[in-house]
C-alpha atoms as a PDB file:
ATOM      1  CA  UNK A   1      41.942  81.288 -26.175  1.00  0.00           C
ATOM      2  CA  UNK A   2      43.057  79.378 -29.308  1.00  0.00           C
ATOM      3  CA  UNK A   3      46.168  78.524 -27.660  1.00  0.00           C
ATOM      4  CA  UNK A   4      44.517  77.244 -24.228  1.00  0.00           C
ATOM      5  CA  UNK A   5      42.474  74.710 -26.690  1.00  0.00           C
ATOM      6  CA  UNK A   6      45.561  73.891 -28.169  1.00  0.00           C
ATOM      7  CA  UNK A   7      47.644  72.795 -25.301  1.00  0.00           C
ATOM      8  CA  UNK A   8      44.186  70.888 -23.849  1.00  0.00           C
ATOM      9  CA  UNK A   9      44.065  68.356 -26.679  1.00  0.00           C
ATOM     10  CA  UNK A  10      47.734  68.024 -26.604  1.00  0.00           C
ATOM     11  CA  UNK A  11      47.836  67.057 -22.918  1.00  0.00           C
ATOM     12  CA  UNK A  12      44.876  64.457 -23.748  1.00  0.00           C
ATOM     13  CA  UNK A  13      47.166  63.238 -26.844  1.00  0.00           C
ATOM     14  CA  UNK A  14      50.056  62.442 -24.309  1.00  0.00           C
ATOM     15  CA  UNK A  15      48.029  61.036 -22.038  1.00  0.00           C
ATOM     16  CA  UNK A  16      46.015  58.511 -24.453  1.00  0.00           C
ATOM     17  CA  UNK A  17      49.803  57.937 -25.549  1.00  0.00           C
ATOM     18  CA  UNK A  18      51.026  56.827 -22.402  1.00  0.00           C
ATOM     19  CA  UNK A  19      48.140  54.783 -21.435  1.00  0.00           C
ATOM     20  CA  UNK A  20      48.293  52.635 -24.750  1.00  0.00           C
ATOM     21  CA  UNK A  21      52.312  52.397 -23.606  1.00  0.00           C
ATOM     22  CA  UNK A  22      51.732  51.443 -19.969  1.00  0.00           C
ATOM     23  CA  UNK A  23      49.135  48.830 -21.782  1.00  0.00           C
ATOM     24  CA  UNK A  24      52.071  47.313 -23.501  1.00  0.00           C
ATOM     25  CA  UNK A  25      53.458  46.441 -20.157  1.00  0.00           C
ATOM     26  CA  UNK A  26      53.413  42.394 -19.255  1.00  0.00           C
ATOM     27  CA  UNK A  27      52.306  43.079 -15.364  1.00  0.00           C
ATOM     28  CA  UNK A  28      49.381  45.358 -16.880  1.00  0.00           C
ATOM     29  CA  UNK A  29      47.944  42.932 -19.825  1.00  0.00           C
ATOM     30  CA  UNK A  30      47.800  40.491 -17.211  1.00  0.00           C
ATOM     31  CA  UNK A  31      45.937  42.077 -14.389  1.00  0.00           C
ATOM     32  CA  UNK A  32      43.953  42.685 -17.227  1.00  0.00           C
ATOM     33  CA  UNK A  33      43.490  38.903 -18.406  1.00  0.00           C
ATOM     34  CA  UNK A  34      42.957  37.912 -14.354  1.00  0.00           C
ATOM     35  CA  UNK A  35      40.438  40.853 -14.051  1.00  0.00           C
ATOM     36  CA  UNK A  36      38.547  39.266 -17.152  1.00  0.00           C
ATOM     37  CA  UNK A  37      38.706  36.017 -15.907  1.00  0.00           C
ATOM     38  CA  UNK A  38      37.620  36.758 -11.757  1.00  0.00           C
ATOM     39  CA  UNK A  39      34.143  39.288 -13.697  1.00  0.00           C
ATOM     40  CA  UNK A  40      33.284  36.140 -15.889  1.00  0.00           C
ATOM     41  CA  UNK A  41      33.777  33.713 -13.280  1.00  0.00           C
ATOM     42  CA  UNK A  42      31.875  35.914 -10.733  1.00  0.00           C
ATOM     43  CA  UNK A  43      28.977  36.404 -13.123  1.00  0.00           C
ATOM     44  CA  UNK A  44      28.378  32.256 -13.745  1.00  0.00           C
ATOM     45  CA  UNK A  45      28.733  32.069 -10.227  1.00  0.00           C
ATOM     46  CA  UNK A  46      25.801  34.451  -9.699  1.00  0.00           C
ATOM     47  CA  UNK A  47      23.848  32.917 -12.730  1.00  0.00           C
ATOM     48  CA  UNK A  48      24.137  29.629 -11.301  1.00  0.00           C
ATOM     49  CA  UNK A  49      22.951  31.111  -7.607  1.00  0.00           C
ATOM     50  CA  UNK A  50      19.863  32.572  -9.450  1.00  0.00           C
ATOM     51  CA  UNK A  51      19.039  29.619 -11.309  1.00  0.00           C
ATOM     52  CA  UNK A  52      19.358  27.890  -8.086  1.00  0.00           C
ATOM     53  CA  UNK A  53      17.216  30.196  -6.215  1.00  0.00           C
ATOM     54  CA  UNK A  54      14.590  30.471  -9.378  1.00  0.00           C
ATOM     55  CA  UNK A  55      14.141  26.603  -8.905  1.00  0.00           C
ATOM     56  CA  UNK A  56      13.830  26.289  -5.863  1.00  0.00           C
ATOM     57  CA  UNK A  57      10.490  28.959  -5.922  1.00  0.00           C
ATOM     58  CA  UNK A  58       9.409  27.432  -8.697  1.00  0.00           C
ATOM     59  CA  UNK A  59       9.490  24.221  -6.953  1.00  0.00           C
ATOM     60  CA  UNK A  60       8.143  25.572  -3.756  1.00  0.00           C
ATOM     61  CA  UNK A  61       4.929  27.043  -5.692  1.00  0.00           C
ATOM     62  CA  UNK A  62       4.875  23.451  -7.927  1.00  0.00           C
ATOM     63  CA  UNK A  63       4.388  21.277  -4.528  1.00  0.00           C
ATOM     64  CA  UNK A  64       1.543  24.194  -2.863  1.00  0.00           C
ATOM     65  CA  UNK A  65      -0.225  24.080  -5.679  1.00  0.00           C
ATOM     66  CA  UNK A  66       0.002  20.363  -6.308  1.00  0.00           C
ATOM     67  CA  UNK A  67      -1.241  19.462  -2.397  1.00  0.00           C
ATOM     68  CA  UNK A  68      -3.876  22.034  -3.102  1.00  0.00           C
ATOM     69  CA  UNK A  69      -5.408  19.575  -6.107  1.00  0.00           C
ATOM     70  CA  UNK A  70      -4.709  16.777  -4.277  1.00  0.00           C
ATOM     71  CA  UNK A  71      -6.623  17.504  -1.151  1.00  0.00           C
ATOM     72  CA  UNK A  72      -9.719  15.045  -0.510  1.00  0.00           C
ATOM     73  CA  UNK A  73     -12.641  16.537  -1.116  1.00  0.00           C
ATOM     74  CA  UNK A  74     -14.940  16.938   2.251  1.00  0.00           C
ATOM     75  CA  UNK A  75     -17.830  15.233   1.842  1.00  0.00           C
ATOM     76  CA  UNK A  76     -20.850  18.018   2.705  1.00  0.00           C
ATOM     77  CA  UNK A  77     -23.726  15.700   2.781  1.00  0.00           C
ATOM     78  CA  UNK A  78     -25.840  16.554   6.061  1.00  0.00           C
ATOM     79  CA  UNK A  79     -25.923  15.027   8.459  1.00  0.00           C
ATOM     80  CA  UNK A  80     -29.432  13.929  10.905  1.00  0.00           C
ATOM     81  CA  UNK A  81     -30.052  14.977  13.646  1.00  0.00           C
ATOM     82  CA  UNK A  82     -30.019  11.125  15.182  1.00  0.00           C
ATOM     83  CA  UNK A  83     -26.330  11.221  14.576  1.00  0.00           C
ATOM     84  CA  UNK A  84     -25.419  14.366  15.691  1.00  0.00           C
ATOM     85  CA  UNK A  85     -25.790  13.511  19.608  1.00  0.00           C
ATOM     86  CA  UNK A  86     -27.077  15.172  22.265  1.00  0.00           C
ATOM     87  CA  UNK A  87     -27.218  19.301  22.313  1.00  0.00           C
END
């Protein structure tokens, strides 16, 4: 059983080993660098989209709410029965 345990950690040793070496590699470190490069561009992209969309609600609840002070006020005096013509 001791052995088993043994030869488990061993195979994990050779493979952290031989990751770190294929990480040495040029073609590797740079579809590294270009995967780095395409998540950072891809997240400003989708900051920029939200901002975007954020605004434009914002903007959208800015110009309902700004019509809705605006509105003349109805005037709600009565009005006689002279001017309402004929029934």
């Amino acid at each position: 059983m001791h052995a088993e345990a043994k030869d488990s950690r061993r195979k994990w040793k050779w493979g952290l080993l031989a990751l770190i070496l294929i990480s040495q590699f040029y073609v590797i470190q740079e579809m590294l660098a270009v995967f780095v490069l395409f998540t950072l561009c891809f997240v400003m992209l989708a900051l920029v989209v939200m901002s975007l969309y954020m605004f434009q609600n914002c903007w959208e609840l800015v110009v309902a709410r700004l019509t809705d002070i605006w509105q003349p006020v109805m005037n709600m005096a009565s009005v006689s029965r002279e001017n309402q013509g004929p029934t």
